[in-house]
N, C-alpha and C. Protein backbone atom coordinates (compact mmCIF):
# COMPACT_ATOMS: atom_id res chain seq x y z
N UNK A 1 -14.33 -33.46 -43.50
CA UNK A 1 -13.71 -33.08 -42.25
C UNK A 1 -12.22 -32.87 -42.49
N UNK A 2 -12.00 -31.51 -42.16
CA UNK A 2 -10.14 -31.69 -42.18
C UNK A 2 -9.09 -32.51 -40.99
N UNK A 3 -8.34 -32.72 -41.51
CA UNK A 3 -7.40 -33.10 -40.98
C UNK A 3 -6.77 -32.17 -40.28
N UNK A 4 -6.52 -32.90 -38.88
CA UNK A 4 -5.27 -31.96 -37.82
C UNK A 4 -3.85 -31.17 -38.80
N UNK A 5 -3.53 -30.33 -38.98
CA UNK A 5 -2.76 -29.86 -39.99
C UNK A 5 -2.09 -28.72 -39.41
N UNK A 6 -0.43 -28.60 -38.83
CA UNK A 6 -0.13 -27.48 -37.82
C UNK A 6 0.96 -27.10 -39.04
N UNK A 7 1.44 -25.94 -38.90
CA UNK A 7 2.32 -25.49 -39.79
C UNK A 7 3.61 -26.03 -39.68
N UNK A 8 4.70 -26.98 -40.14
CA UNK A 8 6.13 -27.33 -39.35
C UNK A 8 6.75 -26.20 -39.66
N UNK A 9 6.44 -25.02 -40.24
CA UNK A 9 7.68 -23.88 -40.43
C UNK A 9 7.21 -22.85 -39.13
N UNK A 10 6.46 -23.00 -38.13
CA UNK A 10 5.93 -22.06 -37.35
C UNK A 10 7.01 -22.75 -35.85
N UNK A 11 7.50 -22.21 -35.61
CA UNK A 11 8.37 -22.48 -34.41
C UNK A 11 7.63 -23.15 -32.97
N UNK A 12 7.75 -24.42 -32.54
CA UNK A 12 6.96 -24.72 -31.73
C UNK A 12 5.71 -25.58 -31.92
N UNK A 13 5.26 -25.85 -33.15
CA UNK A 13 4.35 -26.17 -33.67
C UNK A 13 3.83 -27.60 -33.03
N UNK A 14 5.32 -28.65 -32.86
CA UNK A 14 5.38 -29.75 -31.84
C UNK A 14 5.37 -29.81 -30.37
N UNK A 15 4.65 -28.58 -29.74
CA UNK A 15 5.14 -28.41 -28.32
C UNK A 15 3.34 -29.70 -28.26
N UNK A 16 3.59 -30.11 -26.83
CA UNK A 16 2.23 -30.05 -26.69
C UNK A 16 1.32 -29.08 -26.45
N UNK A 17 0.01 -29.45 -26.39
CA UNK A 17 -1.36 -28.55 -26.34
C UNK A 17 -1.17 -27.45 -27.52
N UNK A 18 -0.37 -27.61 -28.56
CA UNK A 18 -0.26 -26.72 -29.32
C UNK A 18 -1.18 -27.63 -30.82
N UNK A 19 -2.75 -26.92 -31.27
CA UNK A 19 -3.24 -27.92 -32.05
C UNK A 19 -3.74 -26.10 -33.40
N UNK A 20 -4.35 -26.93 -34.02
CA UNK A 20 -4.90 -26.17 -34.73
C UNK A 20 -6.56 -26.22 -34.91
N UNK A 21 -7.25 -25.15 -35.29
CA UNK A 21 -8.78 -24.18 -35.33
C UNK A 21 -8.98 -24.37 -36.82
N UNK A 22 -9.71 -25.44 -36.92
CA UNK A 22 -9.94 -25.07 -38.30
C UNK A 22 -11.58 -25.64 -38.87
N UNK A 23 -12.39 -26.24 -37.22
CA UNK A 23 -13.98 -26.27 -37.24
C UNK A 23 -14.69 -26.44 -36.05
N UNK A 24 -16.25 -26.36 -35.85
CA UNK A 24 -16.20 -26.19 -34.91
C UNK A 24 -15.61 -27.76 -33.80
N UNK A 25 -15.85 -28.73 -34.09
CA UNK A 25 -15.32 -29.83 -33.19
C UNK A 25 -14.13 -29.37 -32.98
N UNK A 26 -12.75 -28.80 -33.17
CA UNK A 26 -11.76 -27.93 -33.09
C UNK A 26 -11.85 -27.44 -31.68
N UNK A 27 -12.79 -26.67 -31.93
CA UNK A 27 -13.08 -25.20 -31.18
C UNK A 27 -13.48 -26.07 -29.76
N UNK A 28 -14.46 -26.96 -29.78
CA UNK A 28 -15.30 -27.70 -28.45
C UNK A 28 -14.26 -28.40 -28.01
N UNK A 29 -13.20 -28.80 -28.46
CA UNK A 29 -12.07 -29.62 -27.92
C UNK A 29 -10.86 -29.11 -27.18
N UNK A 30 -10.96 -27.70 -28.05
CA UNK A 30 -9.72 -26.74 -27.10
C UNK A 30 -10.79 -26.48 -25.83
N UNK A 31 -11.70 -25.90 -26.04
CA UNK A 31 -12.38 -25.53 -25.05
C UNK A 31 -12.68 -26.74 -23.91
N UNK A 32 -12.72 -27.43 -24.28
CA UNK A 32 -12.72 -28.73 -23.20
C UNK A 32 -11.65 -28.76 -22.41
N UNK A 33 -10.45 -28.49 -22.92
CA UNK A 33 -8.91 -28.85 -22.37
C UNK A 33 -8.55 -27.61 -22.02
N UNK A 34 -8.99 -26.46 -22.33
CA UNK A 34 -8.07 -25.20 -22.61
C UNK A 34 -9.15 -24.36 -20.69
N UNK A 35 -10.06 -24.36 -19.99
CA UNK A 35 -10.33 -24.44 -19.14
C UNK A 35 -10.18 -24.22 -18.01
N UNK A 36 -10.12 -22.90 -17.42
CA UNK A 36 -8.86 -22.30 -16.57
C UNK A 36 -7.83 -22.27 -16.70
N UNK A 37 -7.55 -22.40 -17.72
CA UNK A 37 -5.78 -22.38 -18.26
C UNK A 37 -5.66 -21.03 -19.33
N UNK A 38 -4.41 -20.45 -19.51
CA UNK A 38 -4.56 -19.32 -20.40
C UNK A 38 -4.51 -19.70 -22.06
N UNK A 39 -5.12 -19.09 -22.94
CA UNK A 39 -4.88 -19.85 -24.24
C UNK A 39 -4.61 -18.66 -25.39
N UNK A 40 -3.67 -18.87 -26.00
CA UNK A 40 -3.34 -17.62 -27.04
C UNK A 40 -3.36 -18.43 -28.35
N UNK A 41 -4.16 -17.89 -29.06
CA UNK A 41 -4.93 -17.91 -30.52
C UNK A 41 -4.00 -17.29 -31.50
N UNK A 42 -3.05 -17.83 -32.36
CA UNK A 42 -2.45 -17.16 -33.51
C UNK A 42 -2.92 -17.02 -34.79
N UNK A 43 -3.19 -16.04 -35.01
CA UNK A 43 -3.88 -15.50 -36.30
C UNK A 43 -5.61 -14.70 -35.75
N UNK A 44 -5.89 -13.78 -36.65
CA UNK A 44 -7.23 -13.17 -36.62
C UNK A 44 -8.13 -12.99 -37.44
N UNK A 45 -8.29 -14.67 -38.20
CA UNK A 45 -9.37 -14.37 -39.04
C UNK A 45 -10.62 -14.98 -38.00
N UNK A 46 -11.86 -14.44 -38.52
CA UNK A 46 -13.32 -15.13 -37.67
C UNK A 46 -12.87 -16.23 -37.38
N UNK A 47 -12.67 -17.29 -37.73
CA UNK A 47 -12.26 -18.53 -37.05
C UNK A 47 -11.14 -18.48 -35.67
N UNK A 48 -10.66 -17.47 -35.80
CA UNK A 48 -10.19 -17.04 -34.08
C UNK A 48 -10.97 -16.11 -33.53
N UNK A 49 -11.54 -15.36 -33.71
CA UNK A 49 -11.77 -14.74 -33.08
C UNK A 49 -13.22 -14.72 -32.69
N UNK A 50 -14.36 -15.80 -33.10
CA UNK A 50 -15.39 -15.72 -32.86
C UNK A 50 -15.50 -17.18 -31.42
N UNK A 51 -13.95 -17.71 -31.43
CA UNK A 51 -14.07 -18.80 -30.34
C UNK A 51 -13.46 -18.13 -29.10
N UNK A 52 -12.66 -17.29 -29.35
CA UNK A 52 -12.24 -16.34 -28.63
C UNK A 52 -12.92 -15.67 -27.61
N UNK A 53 -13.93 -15.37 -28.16
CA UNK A 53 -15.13 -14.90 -26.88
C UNK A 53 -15.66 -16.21 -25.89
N UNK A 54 -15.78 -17.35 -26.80
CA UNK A 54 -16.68 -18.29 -26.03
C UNK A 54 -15.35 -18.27 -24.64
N UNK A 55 -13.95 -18.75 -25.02
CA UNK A 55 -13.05 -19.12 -24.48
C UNK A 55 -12.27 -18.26 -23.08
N UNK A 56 -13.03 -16.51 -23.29
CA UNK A 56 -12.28 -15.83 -22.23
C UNK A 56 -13.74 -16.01 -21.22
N UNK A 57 -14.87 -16.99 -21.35
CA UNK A 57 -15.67 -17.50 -20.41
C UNK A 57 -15.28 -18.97 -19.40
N UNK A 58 -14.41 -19.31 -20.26
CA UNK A 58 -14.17 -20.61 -19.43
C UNK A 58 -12.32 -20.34 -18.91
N UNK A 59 -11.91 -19.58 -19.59
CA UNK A 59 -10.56 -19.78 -19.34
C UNK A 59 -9.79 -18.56 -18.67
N UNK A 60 -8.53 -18.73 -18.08
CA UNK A 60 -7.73 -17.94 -17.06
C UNK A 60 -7.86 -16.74 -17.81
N UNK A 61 -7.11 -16.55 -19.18
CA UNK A 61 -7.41 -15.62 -19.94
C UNK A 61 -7.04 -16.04 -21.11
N UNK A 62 -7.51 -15.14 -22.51
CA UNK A 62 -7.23 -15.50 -23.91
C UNK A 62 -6.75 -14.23 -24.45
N UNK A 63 -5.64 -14.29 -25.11
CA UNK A 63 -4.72 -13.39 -26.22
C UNK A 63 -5.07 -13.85 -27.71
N UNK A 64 -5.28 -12.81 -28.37
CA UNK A 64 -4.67 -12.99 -29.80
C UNK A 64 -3.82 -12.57 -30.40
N UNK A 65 -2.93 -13.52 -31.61
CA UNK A 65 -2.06 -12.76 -32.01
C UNK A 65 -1.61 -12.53 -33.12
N UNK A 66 -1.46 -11.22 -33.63
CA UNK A 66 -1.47 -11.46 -35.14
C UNK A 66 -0.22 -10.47 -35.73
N UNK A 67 0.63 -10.48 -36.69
CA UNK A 67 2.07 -10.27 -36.73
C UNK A 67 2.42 -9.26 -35.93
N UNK A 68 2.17 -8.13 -35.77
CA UNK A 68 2.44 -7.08 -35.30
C UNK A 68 1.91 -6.73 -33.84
N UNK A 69 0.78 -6.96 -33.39
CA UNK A 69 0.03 -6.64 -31.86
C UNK A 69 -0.53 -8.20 -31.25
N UNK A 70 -0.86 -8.34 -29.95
CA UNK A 70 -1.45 -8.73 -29.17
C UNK A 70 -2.63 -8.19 -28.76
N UNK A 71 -4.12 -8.85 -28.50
CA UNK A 71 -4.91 -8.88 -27.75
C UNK A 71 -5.95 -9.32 -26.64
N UNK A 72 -5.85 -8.95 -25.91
CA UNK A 72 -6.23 -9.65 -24.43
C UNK A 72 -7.77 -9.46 -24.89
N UNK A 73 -8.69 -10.62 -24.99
CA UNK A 73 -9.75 -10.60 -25.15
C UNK A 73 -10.57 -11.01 -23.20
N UNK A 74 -11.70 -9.92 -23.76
CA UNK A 74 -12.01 -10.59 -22.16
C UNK A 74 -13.72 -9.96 -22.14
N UNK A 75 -14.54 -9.87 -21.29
CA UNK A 75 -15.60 -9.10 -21.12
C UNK A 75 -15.90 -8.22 -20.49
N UNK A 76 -16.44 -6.85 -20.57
CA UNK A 76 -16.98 -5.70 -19.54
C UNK A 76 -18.25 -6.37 -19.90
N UNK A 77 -18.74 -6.22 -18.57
CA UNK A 77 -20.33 -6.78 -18.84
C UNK A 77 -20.52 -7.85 -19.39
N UNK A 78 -21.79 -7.14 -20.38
CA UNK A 78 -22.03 -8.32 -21.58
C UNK A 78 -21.06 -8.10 -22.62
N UNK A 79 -20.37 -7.49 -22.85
CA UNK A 79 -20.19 -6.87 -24.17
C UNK A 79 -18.50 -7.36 -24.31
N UNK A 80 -18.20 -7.79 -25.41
CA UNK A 80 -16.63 -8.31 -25.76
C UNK A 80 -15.74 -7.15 -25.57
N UNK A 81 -14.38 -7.22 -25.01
CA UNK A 81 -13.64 -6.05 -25.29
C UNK A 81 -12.54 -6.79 -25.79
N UNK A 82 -12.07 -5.93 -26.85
CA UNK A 82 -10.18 -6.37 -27.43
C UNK A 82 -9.47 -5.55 -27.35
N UNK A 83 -8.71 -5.56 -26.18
CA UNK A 83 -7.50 -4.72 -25.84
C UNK A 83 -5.96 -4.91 -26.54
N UNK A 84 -6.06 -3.86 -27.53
CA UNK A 84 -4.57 -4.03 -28.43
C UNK A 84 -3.57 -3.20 -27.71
C-alpha cells in the first residue's frame, strides 16, 4: 500500500482537502468527501481520469488539469464528455 505522498514543490500542496490518487481506496475516499463539492484532478494519466467519470456523478463538477488545458468532465447521456 502506498503512502499519502503530495509533491512539496507543487504550490499549495498543504492547503487542506488537497490529497493525492494513487489507488483505488484513494479514489473511494475523495469520493466520499469530494460530494457535491467541485473537485479538480491534476495530471491525466488513467489514474485521473478513469475516477473522473465516477466523480462528475456525485459531485458539483470535475476539471482536469494538465500543463497546458483544462477539462470539464461531465456526461451527455450515458456517454463521458471532455470538454478542452
Amino acid at each position: 500500500m502506498f503512502s499519502p505522498r503530495t509533491p512539496s514543490s507543487v504550490p499549495g500542496y498543504d492547503l487542506e482537502n488537497v490529497t493525492t490518487l494513487r489507488c483505488l481506496d484513494d479514489a473511494q475516499s475523495i469520493a466520499s468527501q469530494a460530494a457535491g463539492k467541485d473537485v479538480v484532478i491534476a495530471g491525466t494519466s488513467f489514474i485521473g481520469w478513469f475516477p473522473s467519470l465516477l466523480y462528475c456523478l456525485i459531485c458539483s463538477s470535475v476539471f482536469i488539469r494538465r500543463r497546458f488545458y483544462i477539462a470539464k468532465v461531465h456526461y451527455a447521456g450515458a456517454h463521458p464528455v471532455f470538454d478542452f
